[in-house]
C-alpha atoms as a PDB file:
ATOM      1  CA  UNK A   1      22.862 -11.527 -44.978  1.00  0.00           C
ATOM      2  CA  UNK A   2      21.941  -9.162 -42.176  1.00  0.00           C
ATOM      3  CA  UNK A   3      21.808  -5.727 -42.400  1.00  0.00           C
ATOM      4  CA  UNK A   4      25.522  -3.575 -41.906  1.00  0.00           C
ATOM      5  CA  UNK A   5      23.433  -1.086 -40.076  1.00  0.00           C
ATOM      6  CA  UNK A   6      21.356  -3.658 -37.451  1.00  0.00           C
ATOM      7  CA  UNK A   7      24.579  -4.941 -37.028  1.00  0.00           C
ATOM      8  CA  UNK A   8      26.356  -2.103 -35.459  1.00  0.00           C
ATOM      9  CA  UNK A   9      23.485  -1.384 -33.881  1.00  0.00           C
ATOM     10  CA  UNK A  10      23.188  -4.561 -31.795  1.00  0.00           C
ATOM     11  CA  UNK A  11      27.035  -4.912 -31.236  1.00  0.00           C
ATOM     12  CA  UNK A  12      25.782  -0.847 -29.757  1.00  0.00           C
ATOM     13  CA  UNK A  13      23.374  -2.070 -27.132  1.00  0.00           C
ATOM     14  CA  UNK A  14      25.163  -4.869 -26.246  1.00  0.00           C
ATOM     15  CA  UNK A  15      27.963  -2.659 -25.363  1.00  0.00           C
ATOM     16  CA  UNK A  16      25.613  -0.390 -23.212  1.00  0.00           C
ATOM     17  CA  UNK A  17      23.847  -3.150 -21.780  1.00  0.00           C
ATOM     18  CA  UNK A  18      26.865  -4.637 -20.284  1.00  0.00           C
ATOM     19  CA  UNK A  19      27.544  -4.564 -16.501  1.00  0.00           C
ATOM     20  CA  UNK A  20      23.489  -3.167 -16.497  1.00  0.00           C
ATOM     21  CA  UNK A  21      21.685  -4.849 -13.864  1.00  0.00           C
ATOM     22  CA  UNK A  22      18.574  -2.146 -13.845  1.00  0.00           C
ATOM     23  CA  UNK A  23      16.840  -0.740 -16.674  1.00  0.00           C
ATOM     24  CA  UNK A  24      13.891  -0.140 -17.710  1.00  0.00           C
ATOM     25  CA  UNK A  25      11.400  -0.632 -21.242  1.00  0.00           C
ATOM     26  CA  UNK A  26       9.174   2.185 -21.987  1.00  0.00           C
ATOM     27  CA  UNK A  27       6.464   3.254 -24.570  1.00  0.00           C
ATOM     28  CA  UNK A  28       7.819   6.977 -25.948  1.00  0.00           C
ATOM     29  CA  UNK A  29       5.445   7.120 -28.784  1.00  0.00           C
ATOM     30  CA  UNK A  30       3.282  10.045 -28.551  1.00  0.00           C
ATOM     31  CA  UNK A  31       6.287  12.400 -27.330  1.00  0.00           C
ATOM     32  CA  UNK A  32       6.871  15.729 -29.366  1.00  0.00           C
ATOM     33  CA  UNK A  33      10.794  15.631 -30.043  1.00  0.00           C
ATOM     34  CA  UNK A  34      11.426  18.653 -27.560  1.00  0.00           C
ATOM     35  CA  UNK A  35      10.056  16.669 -24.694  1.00  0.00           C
ATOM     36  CA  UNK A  36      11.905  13.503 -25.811  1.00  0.00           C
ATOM     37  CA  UNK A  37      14.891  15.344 -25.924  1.00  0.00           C
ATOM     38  CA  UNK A  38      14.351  16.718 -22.121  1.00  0.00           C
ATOM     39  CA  UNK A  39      13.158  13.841 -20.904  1.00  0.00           C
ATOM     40  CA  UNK A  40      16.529  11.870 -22.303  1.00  0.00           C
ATOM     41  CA  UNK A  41      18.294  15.358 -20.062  1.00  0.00           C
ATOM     42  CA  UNK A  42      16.096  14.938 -17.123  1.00  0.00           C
ATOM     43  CA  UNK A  43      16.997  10.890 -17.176  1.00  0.00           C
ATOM     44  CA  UNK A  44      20.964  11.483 -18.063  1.00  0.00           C
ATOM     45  CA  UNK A  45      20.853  14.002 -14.707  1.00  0.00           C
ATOM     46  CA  UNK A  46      19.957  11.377 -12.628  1.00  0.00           C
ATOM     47  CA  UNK A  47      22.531   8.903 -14.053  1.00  0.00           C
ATOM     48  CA  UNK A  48      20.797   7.053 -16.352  1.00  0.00           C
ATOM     49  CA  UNK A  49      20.526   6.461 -20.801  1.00  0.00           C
ATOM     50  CA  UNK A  50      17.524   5.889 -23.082  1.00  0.00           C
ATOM     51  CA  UNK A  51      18.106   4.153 -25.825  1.00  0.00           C
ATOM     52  CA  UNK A  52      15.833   3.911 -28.822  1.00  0.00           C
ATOM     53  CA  UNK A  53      16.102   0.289 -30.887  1.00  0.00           C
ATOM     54  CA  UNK A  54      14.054  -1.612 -32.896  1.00  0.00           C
ATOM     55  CA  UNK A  55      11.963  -4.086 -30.416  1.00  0.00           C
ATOM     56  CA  UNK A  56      14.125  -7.322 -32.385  1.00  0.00           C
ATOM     57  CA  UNK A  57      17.555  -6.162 -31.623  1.00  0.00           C
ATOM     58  CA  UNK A  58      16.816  -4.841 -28.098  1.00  0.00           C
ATOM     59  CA  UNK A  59      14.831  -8.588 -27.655  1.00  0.00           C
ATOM     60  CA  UNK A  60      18.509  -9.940 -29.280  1.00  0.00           C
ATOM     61  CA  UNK A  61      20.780  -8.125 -27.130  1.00  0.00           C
ATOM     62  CA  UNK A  62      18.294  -9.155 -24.048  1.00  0.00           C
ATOM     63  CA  UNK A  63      18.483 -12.701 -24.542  1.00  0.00           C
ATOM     64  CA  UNK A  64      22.093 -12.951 -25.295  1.00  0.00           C
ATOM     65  CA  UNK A  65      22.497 -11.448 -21.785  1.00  0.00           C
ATOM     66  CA  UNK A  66      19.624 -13.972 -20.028  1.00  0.00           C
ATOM     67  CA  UNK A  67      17.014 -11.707 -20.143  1.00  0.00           C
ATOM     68  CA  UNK A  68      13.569 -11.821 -21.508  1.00  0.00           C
ATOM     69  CA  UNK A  69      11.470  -9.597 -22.223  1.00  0.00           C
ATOM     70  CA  UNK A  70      10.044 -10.429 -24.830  1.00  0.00           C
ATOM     71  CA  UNK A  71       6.212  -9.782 -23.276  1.00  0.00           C
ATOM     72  CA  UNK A  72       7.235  -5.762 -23.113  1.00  0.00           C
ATOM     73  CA  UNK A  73       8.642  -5.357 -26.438  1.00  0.00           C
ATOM     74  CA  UNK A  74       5.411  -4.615 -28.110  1.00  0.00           C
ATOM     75  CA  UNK A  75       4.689  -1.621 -30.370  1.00  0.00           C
ATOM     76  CA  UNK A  76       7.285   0.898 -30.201  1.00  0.00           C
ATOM     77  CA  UNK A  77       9.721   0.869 -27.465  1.00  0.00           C
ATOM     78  CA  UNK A  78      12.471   2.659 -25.245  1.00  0.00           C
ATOM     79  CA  UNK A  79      15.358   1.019 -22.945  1.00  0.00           C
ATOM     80  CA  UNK A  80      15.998   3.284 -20.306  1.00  0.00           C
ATOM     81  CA  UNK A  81      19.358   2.285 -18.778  1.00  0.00           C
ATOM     82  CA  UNK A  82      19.601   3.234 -14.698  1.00  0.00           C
ATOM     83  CA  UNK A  83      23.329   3.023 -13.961  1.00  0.00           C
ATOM     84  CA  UNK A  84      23.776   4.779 -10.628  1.00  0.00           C
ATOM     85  CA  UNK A  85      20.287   5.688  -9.109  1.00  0.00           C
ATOM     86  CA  UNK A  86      17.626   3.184 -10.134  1.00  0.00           C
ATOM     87  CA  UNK A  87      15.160   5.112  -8.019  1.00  0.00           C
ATOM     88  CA  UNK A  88      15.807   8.319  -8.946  1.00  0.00           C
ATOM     89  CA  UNK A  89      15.514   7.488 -12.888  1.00  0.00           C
ATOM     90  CA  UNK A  90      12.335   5.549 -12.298  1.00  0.00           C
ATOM     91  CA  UNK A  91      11.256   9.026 -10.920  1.00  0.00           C
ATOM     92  CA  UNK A  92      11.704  10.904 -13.199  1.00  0.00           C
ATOM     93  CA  UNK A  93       9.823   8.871 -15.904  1.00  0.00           C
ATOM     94  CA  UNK A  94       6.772   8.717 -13.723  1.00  0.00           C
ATOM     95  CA  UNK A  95       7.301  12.440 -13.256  1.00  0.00           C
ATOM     96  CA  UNK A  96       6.813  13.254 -16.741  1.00  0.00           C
ATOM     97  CA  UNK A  97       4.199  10.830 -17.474  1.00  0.00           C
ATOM     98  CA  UNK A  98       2.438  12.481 -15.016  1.00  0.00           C
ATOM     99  CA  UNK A  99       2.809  16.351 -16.364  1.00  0.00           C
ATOM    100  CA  UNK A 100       2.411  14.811 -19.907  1.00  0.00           C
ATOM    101  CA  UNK A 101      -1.631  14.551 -20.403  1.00  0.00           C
ATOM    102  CA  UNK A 102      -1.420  11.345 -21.988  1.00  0.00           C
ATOM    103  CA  UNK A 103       0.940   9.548 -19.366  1.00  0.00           C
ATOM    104  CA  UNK A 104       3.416   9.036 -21.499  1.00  0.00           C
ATOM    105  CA  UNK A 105       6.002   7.444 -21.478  1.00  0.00           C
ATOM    106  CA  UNK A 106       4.332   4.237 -20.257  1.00  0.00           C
ATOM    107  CA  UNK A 107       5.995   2.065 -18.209  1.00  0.00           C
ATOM    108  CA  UNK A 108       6.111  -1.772 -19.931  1.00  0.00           C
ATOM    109  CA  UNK A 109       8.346  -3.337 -17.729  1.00  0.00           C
ATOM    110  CA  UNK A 110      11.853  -3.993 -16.952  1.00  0.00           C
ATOM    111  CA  UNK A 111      14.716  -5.822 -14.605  1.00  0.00           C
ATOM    112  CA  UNK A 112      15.807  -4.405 -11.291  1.00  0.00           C
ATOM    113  CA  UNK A 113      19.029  -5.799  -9.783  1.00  0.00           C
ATOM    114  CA  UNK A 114      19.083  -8.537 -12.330  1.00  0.00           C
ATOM    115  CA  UNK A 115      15.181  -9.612 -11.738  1.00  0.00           C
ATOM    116  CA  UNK A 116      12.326  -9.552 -14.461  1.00  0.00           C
ATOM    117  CA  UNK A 117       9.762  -7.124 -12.681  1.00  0.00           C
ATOM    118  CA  UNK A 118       6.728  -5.721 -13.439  1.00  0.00           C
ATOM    119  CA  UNK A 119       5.348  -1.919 -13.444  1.00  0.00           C
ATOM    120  CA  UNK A 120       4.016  -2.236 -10.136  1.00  0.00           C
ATOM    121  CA  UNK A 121       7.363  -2.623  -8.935  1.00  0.00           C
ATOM    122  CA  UNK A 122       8.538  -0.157 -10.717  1.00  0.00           C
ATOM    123  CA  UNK A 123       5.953   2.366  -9.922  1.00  0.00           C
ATOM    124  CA  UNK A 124       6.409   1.516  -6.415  1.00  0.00           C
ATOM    125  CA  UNK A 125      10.352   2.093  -6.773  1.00  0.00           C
ATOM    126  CA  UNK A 126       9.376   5.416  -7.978  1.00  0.00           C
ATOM    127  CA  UNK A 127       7.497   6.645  -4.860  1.00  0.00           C
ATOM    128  CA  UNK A 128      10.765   5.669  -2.706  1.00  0.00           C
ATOM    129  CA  UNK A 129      13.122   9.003  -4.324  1.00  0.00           C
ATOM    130  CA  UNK A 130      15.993   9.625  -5.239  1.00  0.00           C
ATOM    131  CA  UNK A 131      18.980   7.397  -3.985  1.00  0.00           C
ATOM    132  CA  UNK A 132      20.304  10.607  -1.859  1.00  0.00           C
ATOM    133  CA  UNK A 133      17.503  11.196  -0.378  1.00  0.00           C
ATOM    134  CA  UNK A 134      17.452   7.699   0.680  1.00  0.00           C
ATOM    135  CA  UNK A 135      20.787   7.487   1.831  1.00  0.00           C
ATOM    136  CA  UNK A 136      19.982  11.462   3.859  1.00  0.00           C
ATOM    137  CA  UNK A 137      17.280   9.464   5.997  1.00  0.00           C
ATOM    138  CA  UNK A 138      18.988   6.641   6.994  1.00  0.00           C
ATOM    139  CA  UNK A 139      21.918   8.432   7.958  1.00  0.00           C
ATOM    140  CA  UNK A 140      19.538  10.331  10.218  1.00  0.00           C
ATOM    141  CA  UNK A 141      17.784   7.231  11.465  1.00  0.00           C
ATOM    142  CA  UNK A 142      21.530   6.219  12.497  1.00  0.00           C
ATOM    143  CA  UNK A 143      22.683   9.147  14.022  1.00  0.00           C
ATOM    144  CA  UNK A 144      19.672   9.316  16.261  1.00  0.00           C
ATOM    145  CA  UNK A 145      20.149   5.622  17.796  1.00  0.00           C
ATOM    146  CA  UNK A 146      23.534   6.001  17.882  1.00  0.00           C
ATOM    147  CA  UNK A 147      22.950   9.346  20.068  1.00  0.00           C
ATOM    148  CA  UNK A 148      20.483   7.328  22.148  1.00  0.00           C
ATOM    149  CA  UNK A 149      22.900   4.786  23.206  1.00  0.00           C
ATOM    150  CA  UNK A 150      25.564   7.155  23.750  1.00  0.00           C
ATOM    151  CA  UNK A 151      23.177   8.782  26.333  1.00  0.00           C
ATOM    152  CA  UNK A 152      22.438   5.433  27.586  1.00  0.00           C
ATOM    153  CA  UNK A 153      26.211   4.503  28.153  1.00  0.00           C
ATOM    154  CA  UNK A 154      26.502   8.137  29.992  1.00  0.00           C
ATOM    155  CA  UNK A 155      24.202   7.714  32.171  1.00  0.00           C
ATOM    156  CA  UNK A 156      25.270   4.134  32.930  1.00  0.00           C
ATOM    157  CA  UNK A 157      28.398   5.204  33.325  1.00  0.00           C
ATOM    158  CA  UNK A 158      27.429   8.007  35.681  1.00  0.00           C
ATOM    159  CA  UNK A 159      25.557   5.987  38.200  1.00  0.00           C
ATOM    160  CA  UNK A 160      28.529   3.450  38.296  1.00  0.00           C
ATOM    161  CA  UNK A 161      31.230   6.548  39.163  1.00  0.00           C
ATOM    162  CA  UNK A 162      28.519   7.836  41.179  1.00  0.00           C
ATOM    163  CA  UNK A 163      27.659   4.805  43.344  1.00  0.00           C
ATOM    164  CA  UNK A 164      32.201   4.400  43.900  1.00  0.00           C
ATOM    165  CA  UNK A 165      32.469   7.802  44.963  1.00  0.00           C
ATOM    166  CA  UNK A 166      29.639   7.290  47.634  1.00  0.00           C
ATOM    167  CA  UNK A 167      31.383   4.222  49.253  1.00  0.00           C
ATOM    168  CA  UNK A 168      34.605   6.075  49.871  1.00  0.00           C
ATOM    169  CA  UNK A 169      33.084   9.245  51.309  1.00  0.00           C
END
């Protein structure tokens, strides 16, 4: 018979896992409970959850979803759900490995946009920022091409009036 408590539990992270496509697994161990407790603020700012599980039920409620990860879930592990800004959240656990002297939390793995990928890509999704900022440059990148063409079409359309009102003087 299965434990009342694992029970609830997994029916929990099911629940939270649903409509998830990015999220990643972390190693927390090592983390005073002050900085856990920021760095579960820092990650809910940018739109994400970290959820603490035993390694078995977060493995469960992985696989019942098509997902393995089996490989990460070693020693004691962290799901950090990214809901809205997948960039932003990977941020801001590489930011506080970084100010934390023993890099932690460590980056096992995770999925982004449904796909199994590895901390490299993760890492690397960090260095992009947040989704805003993202979103801020290529809106700039499309206003200034759009502004070129419009000052293409001007002057286009200024040697075409130009040339009409020569051939009726």
């Amino acid at each position: 018979m299965a434990n009342e408590k694992n029970v609830q539990n997994l029916g929990s992270l099911r629940e939270s896992l649903t409509g998830i496509e990015t999220f990643y697994v972390v190693d927390y161990q090592g983390l005073s409970a002050g900085q856990l407790t920021r760095l579960r603020q820092d990650i809910r700012a940018k739109g994400g959850q970290m959820i603490v599980a035993k390694n078995t039920l977060i493995n469960i409620a992985l696989q019942a979803g098509g997902r393995d990860l089996s490989e990460a879930l070693k020693g004691p592990s962290a799901l950090v759900l990214a809901q809205d800004d997948p960039a932003g959240v990977a941020k801001t656990l590489s930011d506080a490995s970084k100010a934390n002297d023993r890099g932690i939390p460590t980056m096992k793995g995770g999925f982004v946009e449904g796909r199994a990928v590895d901390v490299r890509v993760i890492e690397r999704l960090a260095s992009l920022g947040s989704k805003q900022s993202l979103q801020g440059e290529f809106v700039g990148v499309l206003s200034a091409h759009l502004s070129n063409f419009v000052g293409i079409l001007e002057a286009y359309q200024a040697k075409l009036g130009g040339g009409a009102a020569e051939a009726q003087a």
